[in-house]
C-alpha atoms as a PDB file:
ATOM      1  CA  UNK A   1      -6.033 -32.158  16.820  1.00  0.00           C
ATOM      2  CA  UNK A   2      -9.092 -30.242  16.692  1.00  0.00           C
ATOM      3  CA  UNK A   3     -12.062 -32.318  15.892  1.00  0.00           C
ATOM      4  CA  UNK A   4     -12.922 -36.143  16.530  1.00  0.00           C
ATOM      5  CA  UNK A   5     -11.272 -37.468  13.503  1.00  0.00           C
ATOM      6  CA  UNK A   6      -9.295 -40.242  14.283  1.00  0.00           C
ATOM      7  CA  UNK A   7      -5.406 -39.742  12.177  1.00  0.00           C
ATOM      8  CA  UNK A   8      -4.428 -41.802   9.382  1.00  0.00           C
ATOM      9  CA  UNK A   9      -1.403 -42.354   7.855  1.00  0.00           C
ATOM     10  CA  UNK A  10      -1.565 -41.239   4.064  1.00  0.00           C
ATOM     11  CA  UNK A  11       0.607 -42.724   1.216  1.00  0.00           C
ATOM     12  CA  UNK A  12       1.379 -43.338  -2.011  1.00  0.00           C
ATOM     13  CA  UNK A  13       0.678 -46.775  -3.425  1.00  0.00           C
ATOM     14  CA  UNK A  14       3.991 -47.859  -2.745  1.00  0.00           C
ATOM     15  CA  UNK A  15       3.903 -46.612   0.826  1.00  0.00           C
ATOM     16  CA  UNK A  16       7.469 -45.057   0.330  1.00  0.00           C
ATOM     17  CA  UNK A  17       5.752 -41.674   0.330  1.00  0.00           C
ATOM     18  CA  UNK A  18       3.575 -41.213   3.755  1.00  0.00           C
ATOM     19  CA  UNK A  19       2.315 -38.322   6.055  1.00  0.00           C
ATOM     20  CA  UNK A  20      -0.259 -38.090   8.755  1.00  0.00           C
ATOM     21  CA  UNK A  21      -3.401 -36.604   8.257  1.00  0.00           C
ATOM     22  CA  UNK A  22      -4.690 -35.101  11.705  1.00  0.00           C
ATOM     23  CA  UNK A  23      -7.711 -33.267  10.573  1.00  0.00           C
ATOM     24  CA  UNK A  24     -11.338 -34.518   8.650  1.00  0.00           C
ATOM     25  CA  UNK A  25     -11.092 -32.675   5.028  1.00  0.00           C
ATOM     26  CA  UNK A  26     -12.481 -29.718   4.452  1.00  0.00           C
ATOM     27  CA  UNK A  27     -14.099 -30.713   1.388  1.00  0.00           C
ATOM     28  CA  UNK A  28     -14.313 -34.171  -1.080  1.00  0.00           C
ATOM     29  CA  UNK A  29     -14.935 -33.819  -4.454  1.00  0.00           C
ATOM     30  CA  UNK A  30     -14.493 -35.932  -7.472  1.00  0.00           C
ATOM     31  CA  UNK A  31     -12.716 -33.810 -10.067  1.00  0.00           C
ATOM     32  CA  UNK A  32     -13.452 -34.921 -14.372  1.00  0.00           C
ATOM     33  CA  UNK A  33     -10.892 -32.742 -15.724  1.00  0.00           C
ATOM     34  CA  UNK A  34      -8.259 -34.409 -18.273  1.00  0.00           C
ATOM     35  CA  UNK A  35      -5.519 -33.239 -16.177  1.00  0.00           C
ATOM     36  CA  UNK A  36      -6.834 -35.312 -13.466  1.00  0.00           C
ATOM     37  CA  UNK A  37      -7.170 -37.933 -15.531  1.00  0.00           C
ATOM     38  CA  UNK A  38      -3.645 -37.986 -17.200  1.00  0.00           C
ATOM     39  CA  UNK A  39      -2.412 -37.537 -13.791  1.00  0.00           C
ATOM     40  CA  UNK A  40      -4.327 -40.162 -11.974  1.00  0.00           C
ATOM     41  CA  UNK A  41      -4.557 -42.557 -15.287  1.00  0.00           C
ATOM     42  CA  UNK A  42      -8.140 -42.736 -14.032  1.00  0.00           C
ATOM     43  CA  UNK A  43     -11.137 -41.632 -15.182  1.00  0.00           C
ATOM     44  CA  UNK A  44     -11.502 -39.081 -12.237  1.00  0.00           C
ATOM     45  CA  UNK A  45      -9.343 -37.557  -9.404  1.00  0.00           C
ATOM     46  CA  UNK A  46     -11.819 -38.230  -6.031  1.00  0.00           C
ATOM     47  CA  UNK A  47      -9.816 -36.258  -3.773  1.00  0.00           C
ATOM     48  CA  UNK A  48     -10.166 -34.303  -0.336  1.00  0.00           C
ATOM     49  CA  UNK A  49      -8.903 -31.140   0.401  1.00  0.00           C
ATOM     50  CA  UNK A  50      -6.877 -30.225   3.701  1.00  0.00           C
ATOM     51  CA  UNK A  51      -4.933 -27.620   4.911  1.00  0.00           C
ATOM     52  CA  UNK A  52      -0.939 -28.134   4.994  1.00  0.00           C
ATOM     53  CA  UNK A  53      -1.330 -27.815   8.942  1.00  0.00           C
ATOM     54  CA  UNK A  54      -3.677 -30.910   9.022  1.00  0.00           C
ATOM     55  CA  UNK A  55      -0.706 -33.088   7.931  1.00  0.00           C
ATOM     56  CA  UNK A  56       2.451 -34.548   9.985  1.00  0.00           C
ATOM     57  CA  UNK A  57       5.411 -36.192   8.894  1.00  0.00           C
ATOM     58  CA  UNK A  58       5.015 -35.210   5.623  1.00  0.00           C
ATOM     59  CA  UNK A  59       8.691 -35.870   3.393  1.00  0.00           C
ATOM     60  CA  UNK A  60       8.281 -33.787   0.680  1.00  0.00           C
ATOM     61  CA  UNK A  61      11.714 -34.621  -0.593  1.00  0.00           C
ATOM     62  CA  UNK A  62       9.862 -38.046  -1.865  1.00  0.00           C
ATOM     63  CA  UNK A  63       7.884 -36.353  -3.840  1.00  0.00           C
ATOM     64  CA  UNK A  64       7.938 -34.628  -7.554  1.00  0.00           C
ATOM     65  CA  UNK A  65       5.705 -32.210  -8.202  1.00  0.00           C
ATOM     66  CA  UNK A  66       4.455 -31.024 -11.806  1.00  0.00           C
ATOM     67  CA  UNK A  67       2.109 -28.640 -13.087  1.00  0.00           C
ATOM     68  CA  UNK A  68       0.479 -29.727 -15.864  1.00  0.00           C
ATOM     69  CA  UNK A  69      -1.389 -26.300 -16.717  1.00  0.00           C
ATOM     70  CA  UNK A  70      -0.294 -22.560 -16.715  1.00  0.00           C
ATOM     71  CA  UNK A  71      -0.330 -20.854 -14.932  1.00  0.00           C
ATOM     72  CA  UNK A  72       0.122 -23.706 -11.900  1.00  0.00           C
ATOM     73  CA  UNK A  73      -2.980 -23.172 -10.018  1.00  0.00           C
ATOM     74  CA  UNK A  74      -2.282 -27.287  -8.270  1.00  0.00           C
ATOM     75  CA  UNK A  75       0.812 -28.611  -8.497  1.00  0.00           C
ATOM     76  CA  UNK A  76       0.646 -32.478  -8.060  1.00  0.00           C
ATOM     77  CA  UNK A  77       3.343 -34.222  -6.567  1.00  0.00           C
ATOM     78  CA  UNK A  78       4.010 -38.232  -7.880  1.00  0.00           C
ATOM     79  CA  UNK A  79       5.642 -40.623  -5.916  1.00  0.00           C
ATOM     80  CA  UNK A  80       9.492 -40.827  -6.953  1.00  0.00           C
ATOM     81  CA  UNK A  81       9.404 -44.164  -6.435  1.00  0.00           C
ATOM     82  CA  UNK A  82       6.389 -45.642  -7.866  1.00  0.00           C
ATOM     83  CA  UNK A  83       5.588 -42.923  -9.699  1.00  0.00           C
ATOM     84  CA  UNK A  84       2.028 -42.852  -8.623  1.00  0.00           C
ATOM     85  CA  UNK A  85      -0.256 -39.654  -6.913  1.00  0.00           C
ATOM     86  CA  UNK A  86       0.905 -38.698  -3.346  1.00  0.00           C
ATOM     87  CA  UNK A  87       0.060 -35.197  -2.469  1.00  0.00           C
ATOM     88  CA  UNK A  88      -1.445 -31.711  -4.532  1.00  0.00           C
ATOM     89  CA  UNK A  89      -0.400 -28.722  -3.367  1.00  0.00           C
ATOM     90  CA  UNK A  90      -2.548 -25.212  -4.172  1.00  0.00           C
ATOM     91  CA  UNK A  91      -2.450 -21.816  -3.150  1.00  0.00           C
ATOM     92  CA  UNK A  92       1.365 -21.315  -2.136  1.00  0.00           C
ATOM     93  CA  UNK A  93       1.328 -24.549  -0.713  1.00  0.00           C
ATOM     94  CA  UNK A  94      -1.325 -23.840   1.855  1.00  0.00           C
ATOM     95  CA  UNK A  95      -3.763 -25.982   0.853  1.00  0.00           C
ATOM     96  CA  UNK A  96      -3.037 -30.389   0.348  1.00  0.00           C
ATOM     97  CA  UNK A  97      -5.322 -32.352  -1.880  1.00  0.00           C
ATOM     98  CA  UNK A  98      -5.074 -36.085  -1.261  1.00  0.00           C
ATOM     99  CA  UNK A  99      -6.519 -38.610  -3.644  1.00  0.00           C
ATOM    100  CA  UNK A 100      -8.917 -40.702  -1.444  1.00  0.00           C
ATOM    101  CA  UNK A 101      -7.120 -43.862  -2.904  1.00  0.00           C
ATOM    102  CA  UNK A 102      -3.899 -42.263  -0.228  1.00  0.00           C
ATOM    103  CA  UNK A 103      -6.397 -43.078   2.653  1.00  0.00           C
ATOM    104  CA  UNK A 104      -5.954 -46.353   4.171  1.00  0.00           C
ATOM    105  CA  UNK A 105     -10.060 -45.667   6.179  1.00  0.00           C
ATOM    106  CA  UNK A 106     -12.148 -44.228   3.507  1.00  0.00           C
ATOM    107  CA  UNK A 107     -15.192 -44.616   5.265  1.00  0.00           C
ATOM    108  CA  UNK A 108     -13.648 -41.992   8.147  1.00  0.00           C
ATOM    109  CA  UNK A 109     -14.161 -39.524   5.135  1.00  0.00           C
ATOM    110  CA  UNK A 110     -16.993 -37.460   4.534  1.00  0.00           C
ATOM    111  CA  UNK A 111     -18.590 -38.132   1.273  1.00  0.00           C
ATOM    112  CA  UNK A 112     -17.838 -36.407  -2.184  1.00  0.00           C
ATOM    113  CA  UNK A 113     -19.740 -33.042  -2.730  1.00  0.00           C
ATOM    114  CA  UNK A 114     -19.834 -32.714  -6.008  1.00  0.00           C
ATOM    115  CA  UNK A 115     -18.695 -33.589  -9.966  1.00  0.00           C
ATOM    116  CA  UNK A 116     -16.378 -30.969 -11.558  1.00  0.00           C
ATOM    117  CA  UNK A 117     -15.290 -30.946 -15.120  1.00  0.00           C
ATOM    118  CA  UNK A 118     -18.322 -33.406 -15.715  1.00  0.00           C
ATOM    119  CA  UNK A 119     -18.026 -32.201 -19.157  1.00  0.00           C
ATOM    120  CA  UNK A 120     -14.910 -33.721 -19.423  1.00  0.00           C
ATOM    121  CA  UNK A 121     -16.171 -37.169 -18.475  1.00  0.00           C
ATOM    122  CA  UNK A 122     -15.289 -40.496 -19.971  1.00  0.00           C
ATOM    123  CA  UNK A 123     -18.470 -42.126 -18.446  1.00  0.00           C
ATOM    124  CA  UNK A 124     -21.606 -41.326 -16.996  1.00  0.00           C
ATOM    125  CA  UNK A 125     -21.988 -41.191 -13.172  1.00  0.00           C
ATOM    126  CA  UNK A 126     -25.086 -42.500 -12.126  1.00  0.00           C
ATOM    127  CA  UNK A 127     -25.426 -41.021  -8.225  1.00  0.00           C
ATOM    128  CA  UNK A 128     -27.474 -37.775  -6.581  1.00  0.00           C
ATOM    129  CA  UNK A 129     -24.647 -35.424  -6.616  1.00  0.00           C
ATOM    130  CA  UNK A 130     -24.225 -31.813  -8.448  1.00  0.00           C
ATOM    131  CA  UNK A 131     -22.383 -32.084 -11.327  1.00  0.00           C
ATOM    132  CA  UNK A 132     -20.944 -29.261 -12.913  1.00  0.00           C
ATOM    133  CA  UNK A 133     -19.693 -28.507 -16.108  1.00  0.00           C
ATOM    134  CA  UNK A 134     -16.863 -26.110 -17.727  1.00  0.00           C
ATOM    135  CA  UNK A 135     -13.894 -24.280 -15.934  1.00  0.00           C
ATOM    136  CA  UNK A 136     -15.866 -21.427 -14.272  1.00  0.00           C
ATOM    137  CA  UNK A 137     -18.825 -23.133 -12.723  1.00  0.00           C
ATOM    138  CA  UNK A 138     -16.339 -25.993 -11.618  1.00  0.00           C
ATOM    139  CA  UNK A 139     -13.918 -23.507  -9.786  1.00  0.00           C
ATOM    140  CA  UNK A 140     -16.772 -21.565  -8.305  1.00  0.00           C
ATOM    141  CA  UNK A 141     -18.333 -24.296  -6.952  1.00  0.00           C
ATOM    142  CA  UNK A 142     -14.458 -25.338  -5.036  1.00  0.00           C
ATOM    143  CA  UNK A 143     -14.029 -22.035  -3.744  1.00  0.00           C
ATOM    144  CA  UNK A 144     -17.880 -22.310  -2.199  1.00  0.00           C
ATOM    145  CA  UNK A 145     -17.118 -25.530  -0.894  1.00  0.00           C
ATOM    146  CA  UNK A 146     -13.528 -24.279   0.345  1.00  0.00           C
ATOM    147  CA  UNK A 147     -14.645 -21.170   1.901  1.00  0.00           C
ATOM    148  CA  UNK A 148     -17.982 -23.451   3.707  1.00  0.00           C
ATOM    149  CA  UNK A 149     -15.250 -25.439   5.250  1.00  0.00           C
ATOM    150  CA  UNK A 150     -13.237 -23.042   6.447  1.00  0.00           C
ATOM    151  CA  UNK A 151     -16.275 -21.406   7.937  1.00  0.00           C
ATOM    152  CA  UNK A 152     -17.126 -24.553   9.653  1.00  0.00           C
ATOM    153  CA  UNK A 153     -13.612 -24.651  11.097  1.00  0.00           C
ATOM    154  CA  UNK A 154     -13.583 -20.739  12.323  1.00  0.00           C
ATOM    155  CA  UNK A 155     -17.190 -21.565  13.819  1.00  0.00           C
ATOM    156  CA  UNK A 156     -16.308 -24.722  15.610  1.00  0.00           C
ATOM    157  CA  UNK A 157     -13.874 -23.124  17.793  1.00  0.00           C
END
């Protein structure tokens, strides 16, 4: 493990779908999008973003993965047994995204960034953070916040 974060055992809400996740996120954010939405059946996806060699004891096997847009820039991956989120996969499989509902010590978590798809919102969302709107800002602004974390990472060492 390479920083001070203390592991945590990740699942599904059925806990029939668990890994270990060894490493603070990158980045949080709290994604408006209505794919997001169908696929959480919430009104937003808060989610962190890791890199697949943060996690352990991952069983992929328990998990089906969809894409609900082409071309599949995330595939998320339901629970086959409850049927509810487990794991996100993006970039070749490189990078996880974990709903922050999969964490069972949220307040080990560094805090949400930023809004994306805020355009897309059912509700207001009364707090201080950015909020941005539309497909291009909202993927600019991830791939900022990715590349800042990975910079952190390189920079720590």
């Amino acid at each position: 493990m390479s920083d001070d974060f203390t592991p945590q055992e990740g699942s599904c809400s059925c806990y029939s779908n668990t890994y270990t996740i060894n490493h603070t996120p990158m980045a949080r954010f709290i994604c408006h999008c209505t794919i997001c939405q169908d696929y959480t059946g919430k009104a937003y996806n808060d989610v962190t973003v890791l890199l697949k060699s943060d996690l352990s004891e991952l069983e992929i096997d328990k998990t089906r993965f969809r894409s609900w847009k082409m071309p599949p820039n995330i595939s998320r991956g339901l629970c086959k047994r409850c049927h509810k989120p487990s794991i996100e996969t993006a970039v070749g499989g490189n990078l996880v995204l974990i709903p922050t509902d999969n964490y069972p010590d949220k307040v080990a978590l560094p805090e949400p960034a930023m809004h994306l798809f805020y355009n897309r919102r059912i509700r207001d969302v009364d707090d201080n953070l950015p909020k941005y709107e539309g497909f291009v800002q909202s993927q600019s602004m991830v791939v900022k916040e990715l590349a800042q974390g990975l910079y952190k990472r390189v920079t720590k060492r």
